[in-house]
Protein backbone atom coordinates (compact mmCIF):
# COMPACT_ATOMS: atom_id res chain seq x y z
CA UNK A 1 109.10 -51.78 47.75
CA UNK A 2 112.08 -53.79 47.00
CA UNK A 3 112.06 -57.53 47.95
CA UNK A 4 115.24 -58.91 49.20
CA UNK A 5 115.87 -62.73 47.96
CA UNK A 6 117.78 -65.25 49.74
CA UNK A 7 119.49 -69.04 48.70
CA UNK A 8 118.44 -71.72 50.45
CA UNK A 9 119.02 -75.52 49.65
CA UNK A 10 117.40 -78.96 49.72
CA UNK A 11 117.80 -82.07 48.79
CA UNK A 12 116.48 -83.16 45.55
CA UNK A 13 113.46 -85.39 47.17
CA UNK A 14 112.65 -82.42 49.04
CA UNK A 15 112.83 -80.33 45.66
CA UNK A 16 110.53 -82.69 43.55
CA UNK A 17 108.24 -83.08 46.43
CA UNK A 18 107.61 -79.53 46.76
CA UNK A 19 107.75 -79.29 43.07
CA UNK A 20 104.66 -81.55 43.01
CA UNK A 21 103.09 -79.22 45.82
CA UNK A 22 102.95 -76.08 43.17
CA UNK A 23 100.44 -75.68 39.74
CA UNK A 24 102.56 -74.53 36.55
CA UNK A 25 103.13 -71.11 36.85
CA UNK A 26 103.93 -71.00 40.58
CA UNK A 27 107.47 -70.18 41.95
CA UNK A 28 108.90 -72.29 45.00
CA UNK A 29 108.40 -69.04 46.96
CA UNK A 30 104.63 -69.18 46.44
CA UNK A 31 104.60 -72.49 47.08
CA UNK A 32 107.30 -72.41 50.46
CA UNK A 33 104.27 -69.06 51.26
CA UNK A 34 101.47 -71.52 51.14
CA UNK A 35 103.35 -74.23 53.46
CA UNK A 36 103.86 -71.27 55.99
CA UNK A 37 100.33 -70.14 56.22
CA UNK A 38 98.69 -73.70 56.21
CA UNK A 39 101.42 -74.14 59.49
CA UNK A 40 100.47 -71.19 60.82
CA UNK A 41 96.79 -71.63 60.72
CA UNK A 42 97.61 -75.43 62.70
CA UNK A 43 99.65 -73.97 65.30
CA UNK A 44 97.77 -70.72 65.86
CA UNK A 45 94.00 -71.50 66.84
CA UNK A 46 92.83 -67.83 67.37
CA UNK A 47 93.34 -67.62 62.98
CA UNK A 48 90.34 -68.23 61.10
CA UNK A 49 90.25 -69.37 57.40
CA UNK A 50 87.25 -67.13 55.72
CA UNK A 51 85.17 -70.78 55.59
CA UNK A 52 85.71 -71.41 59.27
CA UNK A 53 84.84 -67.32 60.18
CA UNK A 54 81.69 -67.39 57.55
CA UNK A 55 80.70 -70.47 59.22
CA UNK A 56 81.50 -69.42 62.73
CA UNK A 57 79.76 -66.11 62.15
CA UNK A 58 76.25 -68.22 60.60
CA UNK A 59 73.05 -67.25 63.25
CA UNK A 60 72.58 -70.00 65.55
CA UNK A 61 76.65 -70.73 65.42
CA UNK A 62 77.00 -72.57 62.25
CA UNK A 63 74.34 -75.00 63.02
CA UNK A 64 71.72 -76.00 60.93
CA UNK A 65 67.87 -75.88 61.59
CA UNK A 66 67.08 -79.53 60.06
C-alpha cells in the first residue's frame, strides 16, 4: 500500500511549537496523527481510550469498594 504525501505550510511558531509536541525520532506526520486523534476523542464522546473502556468495563462500574 502506497501512501500518498502532501505539502502543507505553517508559520514558523506553529512549526517549533509542534516541533516541541514530538520525541526525537518522530516525523511531523506522527505528531499532526496524534493531534487528530486526541481531537477526535474530545469531540466524539461515544470513543473510548483503553483506560476509560478498562475502567468503564471494572464490576460495579469503575467504582471502588473502600
Amino acid at each position: 500500500m502506497s501512501t500518498k504525501l502532501k505539502h502543507i505550510t505553517v508559520s514558523e511558531r506553529n512549526y517549533h511549537n509542534l516541533k516541541r509536541l514530538g520525541s526525537a525520532g518522530d516525523s511531523f506526520n506522527n505528531v499532526v496523527t496524534e493531534i487528530l486523534k486526541q481531537k477526535a476523542l474530545q469531540t466524539s464522546p461515544s470513543l473510548e481510550t483503553p483506560a476509560q473502556s478498562a475502567e468503564t468495563h471494572k464490576p460495579n462500574g469503575g467504582e471502588s469498594n473502600g
